[in-house]
N, C-alpha and C. Protein backbone atom coordinates (compact mmCIF):
# COMPACT_ATOMS: atom_id res chain seq x y z
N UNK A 1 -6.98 4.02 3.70
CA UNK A 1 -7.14 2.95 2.74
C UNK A 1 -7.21 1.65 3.54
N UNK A 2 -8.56 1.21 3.05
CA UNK A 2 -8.83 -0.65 4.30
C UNK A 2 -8.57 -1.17 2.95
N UNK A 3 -8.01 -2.62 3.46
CA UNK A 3 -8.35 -3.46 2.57
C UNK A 3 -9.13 -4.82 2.62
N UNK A 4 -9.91 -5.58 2.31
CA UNK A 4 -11.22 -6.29 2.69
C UNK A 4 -9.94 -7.74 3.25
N UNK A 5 -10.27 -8.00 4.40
CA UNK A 5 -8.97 -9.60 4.55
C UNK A 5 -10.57 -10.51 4.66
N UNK A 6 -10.32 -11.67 4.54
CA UNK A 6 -11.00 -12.79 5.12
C UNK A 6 -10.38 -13.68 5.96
N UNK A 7 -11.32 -14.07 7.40
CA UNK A 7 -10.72 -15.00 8.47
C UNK A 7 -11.36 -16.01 8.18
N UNK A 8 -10.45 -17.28 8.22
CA UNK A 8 -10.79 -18.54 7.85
C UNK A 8 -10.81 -19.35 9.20
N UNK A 9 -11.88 -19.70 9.85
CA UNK A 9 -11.09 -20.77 11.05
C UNK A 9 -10.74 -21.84 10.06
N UNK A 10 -9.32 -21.92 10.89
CA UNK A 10 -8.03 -22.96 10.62
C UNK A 10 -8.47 -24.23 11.01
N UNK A 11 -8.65 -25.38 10.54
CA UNK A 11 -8.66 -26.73 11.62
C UNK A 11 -8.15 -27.07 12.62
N UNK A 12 -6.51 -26.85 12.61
CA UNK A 12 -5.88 -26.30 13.74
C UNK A 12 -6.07 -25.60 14.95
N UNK A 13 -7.09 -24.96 14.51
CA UNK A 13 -7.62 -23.64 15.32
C UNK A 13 -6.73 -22.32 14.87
N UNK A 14 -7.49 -21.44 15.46
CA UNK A 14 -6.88 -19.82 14.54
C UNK A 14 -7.93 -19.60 13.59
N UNK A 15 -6.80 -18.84 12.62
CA UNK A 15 -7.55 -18.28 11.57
C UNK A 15 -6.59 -17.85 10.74
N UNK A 16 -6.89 -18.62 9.11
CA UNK A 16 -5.85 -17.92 8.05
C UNK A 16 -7.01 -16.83 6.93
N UNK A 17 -5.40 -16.12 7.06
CA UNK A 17 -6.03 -14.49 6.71
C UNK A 17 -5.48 -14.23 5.14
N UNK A 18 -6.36 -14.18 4.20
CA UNK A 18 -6.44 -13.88 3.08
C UNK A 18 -7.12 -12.93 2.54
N UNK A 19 -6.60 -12.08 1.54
CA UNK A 19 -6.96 -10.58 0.95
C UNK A 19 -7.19 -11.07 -0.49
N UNK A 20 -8.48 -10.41 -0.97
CA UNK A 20 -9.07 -10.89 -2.29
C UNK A 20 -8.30 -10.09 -3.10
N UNK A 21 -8.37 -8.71 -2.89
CA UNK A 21 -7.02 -8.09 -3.88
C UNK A 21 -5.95 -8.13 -3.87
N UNK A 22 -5.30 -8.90 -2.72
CA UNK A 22 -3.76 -8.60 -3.06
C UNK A 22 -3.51 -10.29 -2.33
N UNK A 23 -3.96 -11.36 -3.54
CA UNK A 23 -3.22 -12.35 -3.55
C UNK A 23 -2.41 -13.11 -2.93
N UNK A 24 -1.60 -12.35 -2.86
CA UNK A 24 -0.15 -12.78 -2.38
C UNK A 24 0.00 -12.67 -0.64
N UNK A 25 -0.91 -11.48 -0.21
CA UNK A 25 -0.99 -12.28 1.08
C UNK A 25 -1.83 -12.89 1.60
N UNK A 26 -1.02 -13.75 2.48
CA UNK A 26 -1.73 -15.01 3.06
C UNK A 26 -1.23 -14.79 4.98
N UNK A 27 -1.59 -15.31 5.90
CA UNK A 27 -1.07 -15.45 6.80
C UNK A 27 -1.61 -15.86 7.73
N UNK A 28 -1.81 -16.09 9.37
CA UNK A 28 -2.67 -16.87 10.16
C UNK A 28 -2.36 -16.67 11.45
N UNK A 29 -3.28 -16.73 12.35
CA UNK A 29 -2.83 -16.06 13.90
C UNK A 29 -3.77 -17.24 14.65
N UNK A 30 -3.37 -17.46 15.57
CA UNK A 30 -3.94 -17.98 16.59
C UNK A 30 -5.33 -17.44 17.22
N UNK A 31 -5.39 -16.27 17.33
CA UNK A 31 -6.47 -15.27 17.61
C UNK A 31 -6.89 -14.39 17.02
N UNK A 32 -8.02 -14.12 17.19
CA UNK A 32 -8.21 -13.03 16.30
C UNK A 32 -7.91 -11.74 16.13
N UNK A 33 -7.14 -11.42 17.11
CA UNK A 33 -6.12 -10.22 17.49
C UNK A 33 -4.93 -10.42 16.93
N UNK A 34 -4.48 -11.71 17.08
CA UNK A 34 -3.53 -12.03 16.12
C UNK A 34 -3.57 -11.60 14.63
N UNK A 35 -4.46 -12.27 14.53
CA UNK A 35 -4.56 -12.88 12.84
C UNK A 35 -4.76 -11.29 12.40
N UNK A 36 -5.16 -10.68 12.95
CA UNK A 36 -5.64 -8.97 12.92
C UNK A 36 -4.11 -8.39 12.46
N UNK A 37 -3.23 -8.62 13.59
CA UNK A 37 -1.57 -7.86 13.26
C UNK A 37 -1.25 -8.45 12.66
N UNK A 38 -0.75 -9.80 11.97
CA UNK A 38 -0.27 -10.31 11.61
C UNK A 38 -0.85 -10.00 10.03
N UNK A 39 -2.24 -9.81 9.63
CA UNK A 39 -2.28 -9.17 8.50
C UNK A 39 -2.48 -8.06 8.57
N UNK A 40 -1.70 -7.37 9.05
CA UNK A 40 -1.55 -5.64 9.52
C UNK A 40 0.01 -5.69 8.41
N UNK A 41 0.76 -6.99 8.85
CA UNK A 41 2.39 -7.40 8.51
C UNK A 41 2.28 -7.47 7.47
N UNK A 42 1.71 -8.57 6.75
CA UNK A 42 2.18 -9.43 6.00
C UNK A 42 1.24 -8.54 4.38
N UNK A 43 0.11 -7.47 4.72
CA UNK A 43 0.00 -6.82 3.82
C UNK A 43 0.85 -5.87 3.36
N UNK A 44 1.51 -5.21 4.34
CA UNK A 44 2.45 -4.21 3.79
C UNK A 44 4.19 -5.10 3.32
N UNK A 45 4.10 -6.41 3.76
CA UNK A 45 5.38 -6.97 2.80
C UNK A 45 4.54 -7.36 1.64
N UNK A 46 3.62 -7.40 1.25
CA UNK A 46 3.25 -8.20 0.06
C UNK A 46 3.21 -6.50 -0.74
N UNK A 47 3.09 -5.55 -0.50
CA UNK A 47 3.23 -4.27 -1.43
C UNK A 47 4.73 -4.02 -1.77
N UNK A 48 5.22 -4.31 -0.32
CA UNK A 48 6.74 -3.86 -0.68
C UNK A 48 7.34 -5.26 -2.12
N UNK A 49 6.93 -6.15 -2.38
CA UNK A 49 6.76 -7.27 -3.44
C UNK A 49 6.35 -5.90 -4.81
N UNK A 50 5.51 -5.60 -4.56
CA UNK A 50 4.79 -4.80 -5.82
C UNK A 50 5.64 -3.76 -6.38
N UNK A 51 6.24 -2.91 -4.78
CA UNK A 51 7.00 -1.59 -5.02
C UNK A 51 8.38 -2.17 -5.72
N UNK A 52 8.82 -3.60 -5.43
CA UNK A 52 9.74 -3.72 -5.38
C UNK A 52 10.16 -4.05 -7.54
N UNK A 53 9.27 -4.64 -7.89
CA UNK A 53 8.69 -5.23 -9.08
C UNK A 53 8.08 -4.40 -9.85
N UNK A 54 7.39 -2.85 -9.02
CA UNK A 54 7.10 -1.62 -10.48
C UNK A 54 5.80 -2.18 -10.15
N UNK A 55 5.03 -2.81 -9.82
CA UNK A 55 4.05 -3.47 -10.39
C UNK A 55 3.11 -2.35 -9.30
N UNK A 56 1.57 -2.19 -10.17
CA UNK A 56 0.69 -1.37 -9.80
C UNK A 56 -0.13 -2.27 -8.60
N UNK A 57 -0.72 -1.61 -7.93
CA UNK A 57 -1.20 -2.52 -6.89
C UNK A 57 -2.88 -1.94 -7.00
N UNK A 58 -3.30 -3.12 -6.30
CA UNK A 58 -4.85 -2.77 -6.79
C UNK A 58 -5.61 -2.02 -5.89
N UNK A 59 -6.22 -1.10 -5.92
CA UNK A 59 -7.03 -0.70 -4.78
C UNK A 59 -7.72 -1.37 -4.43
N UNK A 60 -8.41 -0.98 -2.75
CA UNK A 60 -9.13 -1.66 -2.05
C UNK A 60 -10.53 -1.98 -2.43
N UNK A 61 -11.14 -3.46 -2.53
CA UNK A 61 -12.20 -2.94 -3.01
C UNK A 61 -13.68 -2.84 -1.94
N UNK A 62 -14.66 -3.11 -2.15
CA UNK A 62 -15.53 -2.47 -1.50
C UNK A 62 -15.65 -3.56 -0.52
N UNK A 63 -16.31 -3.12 0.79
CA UNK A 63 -16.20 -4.47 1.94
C UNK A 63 -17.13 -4.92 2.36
N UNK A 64 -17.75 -6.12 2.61
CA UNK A 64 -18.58 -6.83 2.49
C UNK A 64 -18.82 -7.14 4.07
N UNK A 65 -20.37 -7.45 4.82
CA UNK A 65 -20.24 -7.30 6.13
C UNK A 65 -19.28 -8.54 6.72
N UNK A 66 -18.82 -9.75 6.16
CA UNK A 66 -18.08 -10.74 6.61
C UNK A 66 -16.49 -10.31 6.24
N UNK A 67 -16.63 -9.02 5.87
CA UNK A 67 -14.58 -9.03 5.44
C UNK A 67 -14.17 -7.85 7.31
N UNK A 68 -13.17 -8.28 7.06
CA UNK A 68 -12.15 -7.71 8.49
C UNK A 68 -11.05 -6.58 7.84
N UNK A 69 -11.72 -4.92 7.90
CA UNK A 69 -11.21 -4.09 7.01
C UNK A 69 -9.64 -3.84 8.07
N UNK A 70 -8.83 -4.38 6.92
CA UNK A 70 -7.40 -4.25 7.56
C UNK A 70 -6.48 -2.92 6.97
N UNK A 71 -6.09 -1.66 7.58
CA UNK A 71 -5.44 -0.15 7.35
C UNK A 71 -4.40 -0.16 6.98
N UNK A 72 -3.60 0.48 6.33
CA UNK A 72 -2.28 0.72 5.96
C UNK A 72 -1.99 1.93 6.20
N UNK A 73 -0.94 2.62 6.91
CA UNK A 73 -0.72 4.04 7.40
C UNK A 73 -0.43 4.82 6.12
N UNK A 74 -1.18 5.92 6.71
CA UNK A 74 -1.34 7.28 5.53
C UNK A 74 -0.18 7.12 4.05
N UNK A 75 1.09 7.42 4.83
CA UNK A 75 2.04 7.69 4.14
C UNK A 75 2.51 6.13 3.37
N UNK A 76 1.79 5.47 3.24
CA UNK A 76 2.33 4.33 2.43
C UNK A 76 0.61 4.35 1.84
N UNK A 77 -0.41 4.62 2.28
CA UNK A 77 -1.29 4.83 0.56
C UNK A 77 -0.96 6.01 0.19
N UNK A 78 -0.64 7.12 0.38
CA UNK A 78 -0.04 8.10 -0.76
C UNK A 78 0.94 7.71 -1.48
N UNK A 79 2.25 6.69 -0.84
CA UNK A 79 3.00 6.02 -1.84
C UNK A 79 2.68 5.24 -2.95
N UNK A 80 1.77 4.59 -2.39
CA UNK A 80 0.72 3.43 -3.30
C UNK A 80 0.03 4.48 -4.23
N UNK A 81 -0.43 5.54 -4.05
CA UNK A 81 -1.00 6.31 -5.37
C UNK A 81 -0.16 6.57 -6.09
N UNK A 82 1.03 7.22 -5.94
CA UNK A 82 2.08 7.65 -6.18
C UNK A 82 2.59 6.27 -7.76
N UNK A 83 2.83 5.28 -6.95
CA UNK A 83 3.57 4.56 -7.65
C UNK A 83 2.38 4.13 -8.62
N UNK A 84 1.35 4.03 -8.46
CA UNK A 84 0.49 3.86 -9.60
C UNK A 84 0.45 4.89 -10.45
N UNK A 85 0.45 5.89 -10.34
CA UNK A 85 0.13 6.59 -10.92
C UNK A 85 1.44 6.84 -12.03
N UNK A 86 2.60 6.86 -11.33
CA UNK A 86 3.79 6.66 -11.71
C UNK A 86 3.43 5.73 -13.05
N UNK A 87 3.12 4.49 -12.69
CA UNK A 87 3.02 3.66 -14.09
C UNK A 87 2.11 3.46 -15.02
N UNK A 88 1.18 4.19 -14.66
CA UNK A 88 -0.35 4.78 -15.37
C UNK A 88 0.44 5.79 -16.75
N UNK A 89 1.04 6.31 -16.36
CA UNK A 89 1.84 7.16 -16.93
C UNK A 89 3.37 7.34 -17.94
N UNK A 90 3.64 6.06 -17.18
CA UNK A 90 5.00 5.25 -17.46
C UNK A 90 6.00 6.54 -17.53
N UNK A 91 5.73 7.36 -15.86
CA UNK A 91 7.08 8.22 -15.71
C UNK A 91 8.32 7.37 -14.72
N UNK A 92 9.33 7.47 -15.49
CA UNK A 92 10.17 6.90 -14.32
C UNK A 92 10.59 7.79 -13.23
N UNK A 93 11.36 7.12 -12.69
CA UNK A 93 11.90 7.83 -11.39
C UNK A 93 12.94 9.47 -11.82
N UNK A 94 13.85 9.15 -12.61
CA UNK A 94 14.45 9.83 -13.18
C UNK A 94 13.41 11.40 -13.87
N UNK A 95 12.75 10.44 -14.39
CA UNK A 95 11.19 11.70 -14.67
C UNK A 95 10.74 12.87 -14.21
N UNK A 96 10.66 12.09 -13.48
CA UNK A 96 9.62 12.73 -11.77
C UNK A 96 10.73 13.50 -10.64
N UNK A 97 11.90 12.79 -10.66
CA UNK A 97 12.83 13.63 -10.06
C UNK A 97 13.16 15.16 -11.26
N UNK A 98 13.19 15.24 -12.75
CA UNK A 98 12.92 16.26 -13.22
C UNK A 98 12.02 17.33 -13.18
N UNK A 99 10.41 16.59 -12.99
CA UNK A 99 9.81 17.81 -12.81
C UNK A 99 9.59 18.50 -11.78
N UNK A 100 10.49 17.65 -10.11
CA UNK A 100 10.32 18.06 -9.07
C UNK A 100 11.72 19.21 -8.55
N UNK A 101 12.44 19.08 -9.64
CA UNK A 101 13.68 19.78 -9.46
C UNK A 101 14.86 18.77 -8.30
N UNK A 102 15.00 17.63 -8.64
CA UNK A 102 15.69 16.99 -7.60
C UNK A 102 16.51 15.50 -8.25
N UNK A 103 16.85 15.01 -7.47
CA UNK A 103 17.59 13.89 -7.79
C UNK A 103 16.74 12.43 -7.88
N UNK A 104 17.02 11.58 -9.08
CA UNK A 104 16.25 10.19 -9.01
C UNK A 104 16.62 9.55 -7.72
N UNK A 105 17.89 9.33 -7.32
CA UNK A 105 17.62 9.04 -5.62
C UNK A 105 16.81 9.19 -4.69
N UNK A 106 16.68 10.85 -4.46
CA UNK A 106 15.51 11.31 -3.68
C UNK A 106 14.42 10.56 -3.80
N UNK A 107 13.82 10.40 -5.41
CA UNK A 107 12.56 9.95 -6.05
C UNK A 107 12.72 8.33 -5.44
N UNK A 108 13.75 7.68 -5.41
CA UNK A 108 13.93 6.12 -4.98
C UNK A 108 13.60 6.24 -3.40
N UNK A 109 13.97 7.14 -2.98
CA UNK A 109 13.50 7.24 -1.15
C UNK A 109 11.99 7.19 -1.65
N UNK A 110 11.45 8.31 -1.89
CA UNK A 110 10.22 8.87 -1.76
C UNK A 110 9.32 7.36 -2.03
N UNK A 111 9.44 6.49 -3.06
CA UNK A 111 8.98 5.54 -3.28
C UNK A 111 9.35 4.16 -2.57
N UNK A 112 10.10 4.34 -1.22
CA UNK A 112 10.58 3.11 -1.05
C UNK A 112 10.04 3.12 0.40
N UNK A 113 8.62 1.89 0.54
CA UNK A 113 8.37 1.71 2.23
C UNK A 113 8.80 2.19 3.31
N UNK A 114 9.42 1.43 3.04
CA UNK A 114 10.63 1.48 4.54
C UNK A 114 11.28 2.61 5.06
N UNK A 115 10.96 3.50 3.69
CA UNK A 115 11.62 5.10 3.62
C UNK A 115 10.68 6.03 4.70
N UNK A 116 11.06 6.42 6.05
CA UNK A 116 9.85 7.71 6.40
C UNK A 116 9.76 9.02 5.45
N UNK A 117 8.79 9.23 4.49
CA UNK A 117 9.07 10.26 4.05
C UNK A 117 7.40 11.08 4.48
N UNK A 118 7.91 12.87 4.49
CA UNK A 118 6.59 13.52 4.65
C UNK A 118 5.95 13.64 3.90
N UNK A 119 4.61 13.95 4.61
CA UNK A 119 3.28 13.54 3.88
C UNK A 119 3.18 14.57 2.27
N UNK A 120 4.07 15.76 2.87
CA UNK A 120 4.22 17.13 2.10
C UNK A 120 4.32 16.82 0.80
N UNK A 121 6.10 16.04 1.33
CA UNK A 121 7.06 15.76 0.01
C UNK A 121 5.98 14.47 -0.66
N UNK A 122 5.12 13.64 -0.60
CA UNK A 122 4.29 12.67 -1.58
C UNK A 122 3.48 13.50 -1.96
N UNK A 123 2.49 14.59 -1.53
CA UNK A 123 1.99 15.39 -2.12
C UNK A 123 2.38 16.13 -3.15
N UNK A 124 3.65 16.85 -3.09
CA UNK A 124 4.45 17.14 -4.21
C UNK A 124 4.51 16.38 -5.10
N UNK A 125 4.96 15.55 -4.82
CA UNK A 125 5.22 14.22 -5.92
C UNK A 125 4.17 13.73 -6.74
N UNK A 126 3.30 13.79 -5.74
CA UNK A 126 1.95 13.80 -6.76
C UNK A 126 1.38 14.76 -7.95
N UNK A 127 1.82 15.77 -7.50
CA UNK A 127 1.16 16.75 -7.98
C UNK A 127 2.30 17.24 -8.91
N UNK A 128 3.56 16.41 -9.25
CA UNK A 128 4.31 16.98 -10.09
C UNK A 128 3.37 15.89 -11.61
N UNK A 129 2.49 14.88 -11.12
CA UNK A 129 2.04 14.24 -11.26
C UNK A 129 0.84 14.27 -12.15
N UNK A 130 0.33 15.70 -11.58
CA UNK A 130 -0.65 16.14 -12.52
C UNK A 130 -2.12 15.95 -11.86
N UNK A 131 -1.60 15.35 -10.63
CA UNK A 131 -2.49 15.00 -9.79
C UNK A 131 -2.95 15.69 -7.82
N UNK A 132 -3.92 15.49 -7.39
CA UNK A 132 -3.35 16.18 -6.10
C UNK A 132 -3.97 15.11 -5.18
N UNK A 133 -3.20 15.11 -4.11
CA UNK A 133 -3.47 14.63 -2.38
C UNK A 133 -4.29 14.68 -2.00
N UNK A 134 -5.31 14.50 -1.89
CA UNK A 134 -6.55 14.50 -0.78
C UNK A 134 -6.77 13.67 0.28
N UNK A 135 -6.94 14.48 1.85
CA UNK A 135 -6.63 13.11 2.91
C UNK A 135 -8.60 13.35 3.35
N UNK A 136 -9.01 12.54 3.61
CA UNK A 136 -10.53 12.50 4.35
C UNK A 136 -10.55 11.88 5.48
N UNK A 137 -11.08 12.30 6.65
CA UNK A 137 -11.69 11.95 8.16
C UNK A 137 -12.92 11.04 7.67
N UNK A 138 -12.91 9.86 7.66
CA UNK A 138 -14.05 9.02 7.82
C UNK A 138 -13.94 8.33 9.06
């Protein structure tokens, strides 16, 4: 999952880095290697904002030859499906820990960033979901 950023040269010099779908981040690097990690950062705190708030997050949308497609590791867009889908549905945590045979705790790891969880156990989760995992090599 990319998501489209735009580099702005800064007056300052640099470049501030803004994402058309996800608002909320903003950020700016000196270089363009910079400005590259730095919205590598500041996209995955602006989800943990979303995860943190319930709130659905938007998928990526399509990228344009002037956008700078910035990645988010595997296991946090299966979370990101996860939690959408979660509220597509309006199952809570408590829910979903029922149909998985387990504890709403567990379900609070499984959904929480910062949490390493396997790719397995989000697949499950998905698919208690009604839904299934699919990973693609592009």
């Amino acid at each position: 999952m990319k998501y489209p950023a735009t580099f702005t040269p800064a007056i300052e010099g640099g470049f501030v880095v803004t994402f058309r779908d996800i608002p909320e981040a903003i950020t700016q690097g000196d270089t363009e290697e910079e400005a590259t990690s730095m919205a590598e950062d500041v996209l995955l705190s602006s989800m943990e904002v979303y995860f943190d708030e319930k709130r659905a997050i938007p998928a990526p949308s399509a990228l344009s030859p002037d956008d700078h497609p910035i990645g988010i590791p595997a296991s946090v867009a299966a979370k990101v499906l996860l939690l959408n889908e979660m509220l597509a549905q309006n199952v809570t945590a408590s829910e979903l820990a029922r149909r998985m045979g387990t504890r709403p705790q567990d379900i609070n790891r499984i959904i929480d960033l910062k949490h390493a969880t396997k790719i397995d156990t989000l697949a499950n989760a998905i698919a208690a979901m009604g839904k299934s995992l699919e990973i693609l090599a592009v």
